[in-house]
C-alpha atoms as a PDB file:
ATOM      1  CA  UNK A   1      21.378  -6.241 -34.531  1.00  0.00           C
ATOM      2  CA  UNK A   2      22.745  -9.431 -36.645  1.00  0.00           C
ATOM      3  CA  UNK A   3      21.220 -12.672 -35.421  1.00  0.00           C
ATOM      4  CA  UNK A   4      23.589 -16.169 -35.685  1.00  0.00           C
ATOM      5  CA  UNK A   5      22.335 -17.738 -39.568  1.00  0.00           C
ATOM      6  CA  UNK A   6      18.981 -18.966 -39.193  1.00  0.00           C
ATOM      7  CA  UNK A   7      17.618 -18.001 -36.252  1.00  0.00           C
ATOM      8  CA  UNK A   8      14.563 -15.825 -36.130  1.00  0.00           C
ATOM      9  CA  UNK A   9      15.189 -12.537 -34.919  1.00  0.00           C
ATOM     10  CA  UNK A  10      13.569 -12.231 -31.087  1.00  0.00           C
ATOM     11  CA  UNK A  11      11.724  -9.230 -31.239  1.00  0.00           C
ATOM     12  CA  UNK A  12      11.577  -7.741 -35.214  1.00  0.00           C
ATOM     13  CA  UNK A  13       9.380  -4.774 -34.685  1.00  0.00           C
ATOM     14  CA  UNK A  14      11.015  -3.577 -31.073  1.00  0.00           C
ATOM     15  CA  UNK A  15      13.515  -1.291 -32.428  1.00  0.00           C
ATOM     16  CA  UNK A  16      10.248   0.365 -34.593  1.00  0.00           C
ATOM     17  CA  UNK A  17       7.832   0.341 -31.142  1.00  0.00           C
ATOM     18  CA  UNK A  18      10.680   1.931 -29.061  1.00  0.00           C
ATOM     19  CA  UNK A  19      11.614   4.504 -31.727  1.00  0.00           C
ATOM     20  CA  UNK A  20       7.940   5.631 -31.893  1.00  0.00           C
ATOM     21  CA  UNK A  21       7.881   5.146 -28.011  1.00  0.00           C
ATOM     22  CA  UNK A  22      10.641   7.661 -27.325  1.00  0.00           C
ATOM     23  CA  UNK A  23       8.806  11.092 -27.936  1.00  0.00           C
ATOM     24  CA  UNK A  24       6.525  10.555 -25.188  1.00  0.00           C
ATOM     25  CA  UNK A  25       8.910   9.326 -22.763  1.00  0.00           C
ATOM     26  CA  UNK A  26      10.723  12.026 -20.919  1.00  0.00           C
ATOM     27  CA  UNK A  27      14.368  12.026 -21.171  1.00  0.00           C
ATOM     28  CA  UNK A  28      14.758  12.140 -17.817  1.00  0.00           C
ATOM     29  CA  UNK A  29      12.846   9.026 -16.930  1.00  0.00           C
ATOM     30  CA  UNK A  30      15.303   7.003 -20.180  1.00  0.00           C
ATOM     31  CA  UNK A  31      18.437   8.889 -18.184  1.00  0.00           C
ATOM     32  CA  UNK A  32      16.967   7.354 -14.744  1.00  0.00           C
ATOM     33  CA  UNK A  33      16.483   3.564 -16.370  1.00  0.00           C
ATOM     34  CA  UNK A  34      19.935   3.718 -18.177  1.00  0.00           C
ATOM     35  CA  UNK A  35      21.675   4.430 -15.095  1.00  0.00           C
ATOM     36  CA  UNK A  36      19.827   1.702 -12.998  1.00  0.00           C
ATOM     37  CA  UNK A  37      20.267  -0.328 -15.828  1.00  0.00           C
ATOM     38  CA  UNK A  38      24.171   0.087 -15.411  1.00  0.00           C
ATOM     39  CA  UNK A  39      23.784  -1.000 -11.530  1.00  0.00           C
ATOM     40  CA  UNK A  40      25.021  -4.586 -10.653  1.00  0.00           C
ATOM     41  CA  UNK A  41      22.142  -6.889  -9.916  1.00  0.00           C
ATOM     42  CA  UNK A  42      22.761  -7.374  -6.387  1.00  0.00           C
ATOM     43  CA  UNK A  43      22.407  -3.556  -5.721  1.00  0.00           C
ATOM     44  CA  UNK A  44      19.269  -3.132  -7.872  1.00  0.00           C
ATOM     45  CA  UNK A  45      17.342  -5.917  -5.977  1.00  0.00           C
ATOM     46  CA  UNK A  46      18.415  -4.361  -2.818  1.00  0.00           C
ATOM     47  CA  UNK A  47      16.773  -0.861  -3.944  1.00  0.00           C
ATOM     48  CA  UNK A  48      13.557  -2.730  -5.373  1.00  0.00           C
ATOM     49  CA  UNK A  49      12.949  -3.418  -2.130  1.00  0.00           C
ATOM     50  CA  UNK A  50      10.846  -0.630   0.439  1.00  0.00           C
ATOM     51  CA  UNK A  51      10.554  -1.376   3.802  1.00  0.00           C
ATOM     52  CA  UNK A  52       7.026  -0.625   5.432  1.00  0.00           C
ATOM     53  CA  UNK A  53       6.254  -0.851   8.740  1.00  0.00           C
ATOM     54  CA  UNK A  54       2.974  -2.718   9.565  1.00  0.00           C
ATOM     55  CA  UNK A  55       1.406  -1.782  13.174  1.00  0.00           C
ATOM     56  CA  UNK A  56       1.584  -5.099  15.729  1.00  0.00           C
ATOM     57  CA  UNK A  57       3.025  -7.593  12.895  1.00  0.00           C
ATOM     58  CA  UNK A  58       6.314  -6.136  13.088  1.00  0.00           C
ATOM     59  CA  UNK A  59       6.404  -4.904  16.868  1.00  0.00           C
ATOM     60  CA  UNK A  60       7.157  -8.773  17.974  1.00  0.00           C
ATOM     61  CA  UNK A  61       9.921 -11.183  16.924  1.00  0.00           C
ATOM     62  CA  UNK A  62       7.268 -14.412  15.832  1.00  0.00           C
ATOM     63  CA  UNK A  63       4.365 -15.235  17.012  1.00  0.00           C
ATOM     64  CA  UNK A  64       3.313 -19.127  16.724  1.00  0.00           C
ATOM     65  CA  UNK A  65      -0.289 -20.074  16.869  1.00  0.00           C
ATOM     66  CA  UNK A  66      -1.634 -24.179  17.711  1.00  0.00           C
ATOM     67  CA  UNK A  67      -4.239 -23.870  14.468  1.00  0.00           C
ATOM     68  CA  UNK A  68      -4.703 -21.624  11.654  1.00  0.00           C
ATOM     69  CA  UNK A  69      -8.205 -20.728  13.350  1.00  0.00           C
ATOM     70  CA  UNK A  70      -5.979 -19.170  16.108  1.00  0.00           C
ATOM     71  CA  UNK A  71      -4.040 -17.521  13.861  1.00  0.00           C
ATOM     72  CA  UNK A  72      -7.326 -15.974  12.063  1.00  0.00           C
ATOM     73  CA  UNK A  73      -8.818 -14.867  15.218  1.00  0.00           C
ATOM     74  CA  UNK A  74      -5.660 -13.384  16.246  1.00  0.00           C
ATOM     75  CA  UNK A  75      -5.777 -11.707  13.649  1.00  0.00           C
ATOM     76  CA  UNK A  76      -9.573  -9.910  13.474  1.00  0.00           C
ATOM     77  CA  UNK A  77      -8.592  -9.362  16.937  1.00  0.00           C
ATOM     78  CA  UNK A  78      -5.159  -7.153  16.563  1.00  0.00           C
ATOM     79  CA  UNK A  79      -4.667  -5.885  13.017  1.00  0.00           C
ATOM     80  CA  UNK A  80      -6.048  -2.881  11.498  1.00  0.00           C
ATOM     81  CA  UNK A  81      -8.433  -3.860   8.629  1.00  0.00           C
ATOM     82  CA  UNK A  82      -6.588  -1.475   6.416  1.00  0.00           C
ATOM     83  CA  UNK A  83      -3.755  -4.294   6.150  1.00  0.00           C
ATOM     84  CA  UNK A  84      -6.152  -6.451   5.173  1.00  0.00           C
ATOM     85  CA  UNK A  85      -5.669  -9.884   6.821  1.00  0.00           C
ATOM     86  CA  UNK A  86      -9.143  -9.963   8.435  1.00  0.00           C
ATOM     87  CA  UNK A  87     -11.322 -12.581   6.465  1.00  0.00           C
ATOM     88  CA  UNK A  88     -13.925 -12.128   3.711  1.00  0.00           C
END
């Protein structure tokens, strides 16, 4: 691709790296990125998104806590370690 008179070109070797990057890409996966490449941004931000529920955080509205101590022993107290806000 041209660039405007005097201006480096951005990338000079990327059409050589994705040429030599193509045989070991499936064509599948370069069907799957054109196509979510032709997606309007709005929709593709709402996909990169995944949902996961987390046991007690999300079974109440808010919770508020007087100190950040509170919140910490709250914490240790209610959440499985596997979500890993127990301390250190």
């Amino acid at each position: 691709m041209p660039t405007p008179e005097g201006q480096p070109e951005a990338f000079p070797d990327a059409e050589a790296h994705v040429a030599s990057a193509e045989p070991d890409i499936p064509q599948e996966w370069w069907d799957d990125f054109e196509a979510a490449a032709r997606r309007p941004l709005a929709l593709r931000i709402r996909y990169s998104f995944i949902h996961t529920y987390k046991p007690v955080l999300d079974d109440a509205r808010f919770r508020a806590f007087d100190t950040t101590e509170e919140y910490r022993q709250w914490c240790e107290e209610n959440l499985p370690e596997w979500l890993g806000y127990g301390r250190v």
